[in-house]
Protein backbone atom coordinates (compact mmCIF):
# COMPACT_ATOMS: atom_id res chain seq x y z
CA UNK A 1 13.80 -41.20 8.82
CA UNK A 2 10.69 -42.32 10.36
CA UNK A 3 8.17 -42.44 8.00
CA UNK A 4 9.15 -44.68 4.91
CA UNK A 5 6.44 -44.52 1.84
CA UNK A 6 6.14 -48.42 1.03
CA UNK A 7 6.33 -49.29 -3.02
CA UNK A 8 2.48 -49.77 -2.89
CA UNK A 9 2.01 -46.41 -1.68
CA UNK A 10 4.95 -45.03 -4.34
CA UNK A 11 2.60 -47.21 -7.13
CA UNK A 12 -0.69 -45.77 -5.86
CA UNK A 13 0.81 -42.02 -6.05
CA UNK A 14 1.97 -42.62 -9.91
CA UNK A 15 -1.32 -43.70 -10.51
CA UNK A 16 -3.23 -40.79 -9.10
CA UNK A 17 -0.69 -38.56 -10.54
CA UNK A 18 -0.37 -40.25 -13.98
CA UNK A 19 2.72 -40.44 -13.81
CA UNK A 20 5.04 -43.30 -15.36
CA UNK A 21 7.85 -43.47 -13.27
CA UNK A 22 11.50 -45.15 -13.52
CA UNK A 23 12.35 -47.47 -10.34
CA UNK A 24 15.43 -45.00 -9.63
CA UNK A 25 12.77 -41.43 -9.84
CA UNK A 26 10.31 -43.77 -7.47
CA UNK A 27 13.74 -44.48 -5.18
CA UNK A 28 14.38 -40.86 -5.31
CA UNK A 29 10.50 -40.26 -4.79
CA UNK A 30 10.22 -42.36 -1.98
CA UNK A 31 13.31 -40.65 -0.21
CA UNK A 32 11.30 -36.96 -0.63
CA UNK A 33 8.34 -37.76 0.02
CA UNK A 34 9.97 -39.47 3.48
CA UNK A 35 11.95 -36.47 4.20
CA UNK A 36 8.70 -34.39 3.41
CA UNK A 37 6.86 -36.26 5.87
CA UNK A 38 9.78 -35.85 8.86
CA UNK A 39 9.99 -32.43 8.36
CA UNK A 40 5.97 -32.17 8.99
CA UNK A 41 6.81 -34.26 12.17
CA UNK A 42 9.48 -31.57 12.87
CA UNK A 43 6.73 -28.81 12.68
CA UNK A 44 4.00 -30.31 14.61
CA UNK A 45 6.25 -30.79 17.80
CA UNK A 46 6.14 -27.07 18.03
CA UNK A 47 3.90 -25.44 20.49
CA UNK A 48 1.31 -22.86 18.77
CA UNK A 49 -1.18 -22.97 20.81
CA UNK A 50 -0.82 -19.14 21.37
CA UNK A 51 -0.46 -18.38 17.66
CA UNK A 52 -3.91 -17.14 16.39
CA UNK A 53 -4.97 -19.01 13.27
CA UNK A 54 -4.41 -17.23 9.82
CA UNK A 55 -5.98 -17.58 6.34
CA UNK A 56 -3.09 -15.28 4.55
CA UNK A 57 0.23 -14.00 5.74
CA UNK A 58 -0.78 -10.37 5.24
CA UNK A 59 -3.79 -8.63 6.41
CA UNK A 60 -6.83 -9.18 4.02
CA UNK A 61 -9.05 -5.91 3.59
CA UNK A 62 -11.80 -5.51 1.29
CA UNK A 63 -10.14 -3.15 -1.73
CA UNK A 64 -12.93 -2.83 -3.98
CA UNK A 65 -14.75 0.39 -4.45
CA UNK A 66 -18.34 1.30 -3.69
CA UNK A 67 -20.43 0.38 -7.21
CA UNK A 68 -21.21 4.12 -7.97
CA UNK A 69 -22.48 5.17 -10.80
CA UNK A 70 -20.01 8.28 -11.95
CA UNK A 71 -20.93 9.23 -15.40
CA UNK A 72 -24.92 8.71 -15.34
CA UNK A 73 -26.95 8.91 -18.03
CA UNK A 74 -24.77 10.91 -20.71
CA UNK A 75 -26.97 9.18 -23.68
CA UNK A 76 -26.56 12.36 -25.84
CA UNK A 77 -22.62 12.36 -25.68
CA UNK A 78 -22.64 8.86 -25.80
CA UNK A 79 -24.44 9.29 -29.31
CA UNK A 80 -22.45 11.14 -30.70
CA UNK A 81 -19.75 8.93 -31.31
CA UNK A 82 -22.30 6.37 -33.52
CA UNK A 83 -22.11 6.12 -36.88
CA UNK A 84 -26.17 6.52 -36.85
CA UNK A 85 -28.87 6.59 -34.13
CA UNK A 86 -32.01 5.10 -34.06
CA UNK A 87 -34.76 6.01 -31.34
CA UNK A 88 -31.82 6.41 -29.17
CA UNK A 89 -30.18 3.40 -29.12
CA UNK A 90 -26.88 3.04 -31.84
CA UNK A 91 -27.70 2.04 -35.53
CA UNK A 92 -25.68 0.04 -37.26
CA UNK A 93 -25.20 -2.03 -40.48
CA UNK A 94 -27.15 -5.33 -40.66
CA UNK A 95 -24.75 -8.32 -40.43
CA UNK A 96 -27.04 -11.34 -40.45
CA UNK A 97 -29.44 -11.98 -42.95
């Protein structure tokens, strides 16, 4: 294991992460986070420098819809359904006085 995390490090961590941590979970910390790190070192000794650079695994396409209006202006349907109209617009009961 080539990169060991040194207590300060393990100390700074818990304190970012507000975390209040036993010395065994820091032990057991330290050991992932080392093993973390070598396996990063693993993966940068491969050679990608013909793999085009990606954002998301699967192709990304715009899915949304055109903003069309469908309906347009149905006001008088749309009325009908109020319990009272007033110069067009929906009347209702007062509920602030």
């Amino acid at each position: 294991m080539a990169n060991i995390i040194s207590d300060e490090t393990m100390e700074y961590v818990g304190i970012l992460a507000k975390l209040e941590l036993s010395e065994e979970e820091k032990e057991q910390a330290k050991s992932d986070m080392g093993k973390m790190l070598d396996y990063i070192d693993k993966l940068n000794e491969l050679d990608t420098s013909n793999v085009e650079p990606m954002s998301h695994v699967f192709p990304v396409n715009n899915v949304f819809r055109e903003d069309v209006v469908t309906n347009g202006d149905d006001r008088e349907n749309i009325l009908k359904n109020a319990p009272g109209v007033k110069e067009g617009a929906f009347k209702v009961p007062k509920t602030v006085e």
